[in-house]
C-alpha atoms as a PDB file:
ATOM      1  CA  UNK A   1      -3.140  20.475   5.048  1.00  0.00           C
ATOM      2  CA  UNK A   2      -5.329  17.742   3.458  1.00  0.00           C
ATOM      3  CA  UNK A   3      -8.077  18.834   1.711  1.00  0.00           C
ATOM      4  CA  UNK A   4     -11.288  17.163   0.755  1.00  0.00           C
ATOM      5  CA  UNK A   5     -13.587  17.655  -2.150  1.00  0.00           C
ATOM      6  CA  UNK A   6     -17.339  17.425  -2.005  1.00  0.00           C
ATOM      7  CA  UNK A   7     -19.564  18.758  -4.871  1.00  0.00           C
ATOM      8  CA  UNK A   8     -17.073  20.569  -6.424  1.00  0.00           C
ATOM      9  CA  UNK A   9     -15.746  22.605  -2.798  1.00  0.00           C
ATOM     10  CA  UNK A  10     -12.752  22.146  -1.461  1.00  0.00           C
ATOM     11  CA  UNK A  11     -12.837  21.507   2.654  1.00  0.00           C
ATOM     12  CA  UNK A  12     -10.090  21.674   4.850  1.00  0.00           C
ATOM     13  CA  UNK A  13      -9.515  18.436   6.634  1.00  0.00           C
ATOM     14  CA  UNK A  14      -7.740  18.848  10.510  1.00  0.00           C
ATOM     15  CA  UNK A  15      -9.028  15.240  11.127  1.00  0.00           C
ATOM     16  CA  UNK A  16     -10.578  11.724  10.995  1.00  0.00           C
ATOM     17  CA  UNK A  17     -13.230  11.145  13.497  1.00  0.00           C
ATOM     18  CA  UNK A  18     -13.721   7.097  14.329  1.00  0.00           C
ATOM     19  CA  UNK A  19     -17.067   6.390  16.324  1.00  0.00           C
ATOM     20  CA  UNK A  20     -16.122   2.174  16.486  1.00  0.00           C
ATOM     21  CA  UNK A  21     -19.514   1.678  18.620  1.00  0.00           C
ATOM     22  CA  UNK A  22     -22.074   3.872  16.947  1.00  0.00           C
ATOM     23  CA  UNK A  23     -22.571   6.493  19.709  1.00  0.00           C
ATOM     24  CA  UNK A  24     -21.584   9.454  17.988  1.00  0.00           C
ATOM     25  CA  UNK A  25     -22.971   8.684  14.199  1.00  0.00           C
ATOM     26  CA  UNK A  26     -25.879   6.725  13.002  1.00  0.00           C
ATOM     27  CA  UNK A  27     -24.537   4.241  10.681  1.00  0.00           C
ATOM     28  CA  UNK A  28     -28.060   3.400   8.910  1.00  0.00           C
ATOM     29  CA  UNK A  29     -28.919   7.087   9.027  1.00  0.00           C
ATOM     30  CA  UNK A  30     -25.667   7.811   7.451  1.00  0.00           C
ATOM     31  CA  UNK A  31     -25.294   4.833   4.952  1.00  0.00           C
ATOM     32  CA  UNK A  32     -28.246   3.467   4.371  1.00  0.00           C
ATOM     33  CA  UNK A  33     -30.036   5.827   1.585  1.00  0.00           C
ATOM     34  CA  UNK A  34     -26.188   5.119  -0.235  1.00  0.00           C
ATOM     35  CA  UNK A  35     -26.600   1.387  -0.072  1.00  0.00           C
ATOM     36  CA  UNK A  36     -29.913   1.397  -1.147  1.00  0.00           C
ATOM     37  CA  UNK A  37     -29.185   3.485  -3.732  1.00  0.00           C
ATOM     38  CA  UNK A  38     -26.255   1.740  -4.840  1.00  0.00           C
ATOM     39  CA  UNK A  39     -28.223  -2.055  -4.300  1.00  0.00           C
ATOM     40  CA  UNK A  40     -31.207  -1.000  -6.752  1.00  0.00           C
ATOM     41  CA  UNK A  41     -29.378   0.396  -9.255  1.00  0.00           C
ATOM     42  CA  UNK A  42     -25.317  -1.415  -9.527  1.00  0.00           C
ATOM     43  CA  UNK A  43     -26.918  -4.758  -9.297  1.00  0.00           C
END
């Protein structure tokens, strides 16, 4: 089984979820504090 590491824990992965129109996941709720972050401060 795949596993995938966050902060140091190992989580079991079963599967990849793909929400292509945005109905199940905000994208800007989800990525935008990253980009932000990473646009202030890798630039």
């Amino acid at each position: 089984m795949t596993m995938l590491q966050v902060s140091g824990a190992q989580i079991p992965c079963k599967g990849i979820l793909f929400d292509k129109d945005g109905t199940l996941l905000e994208f800007l709720q989800l990525w935008g504090p990253w980009h932000y972050w990473i646009s202030c401060n890798h630039v």
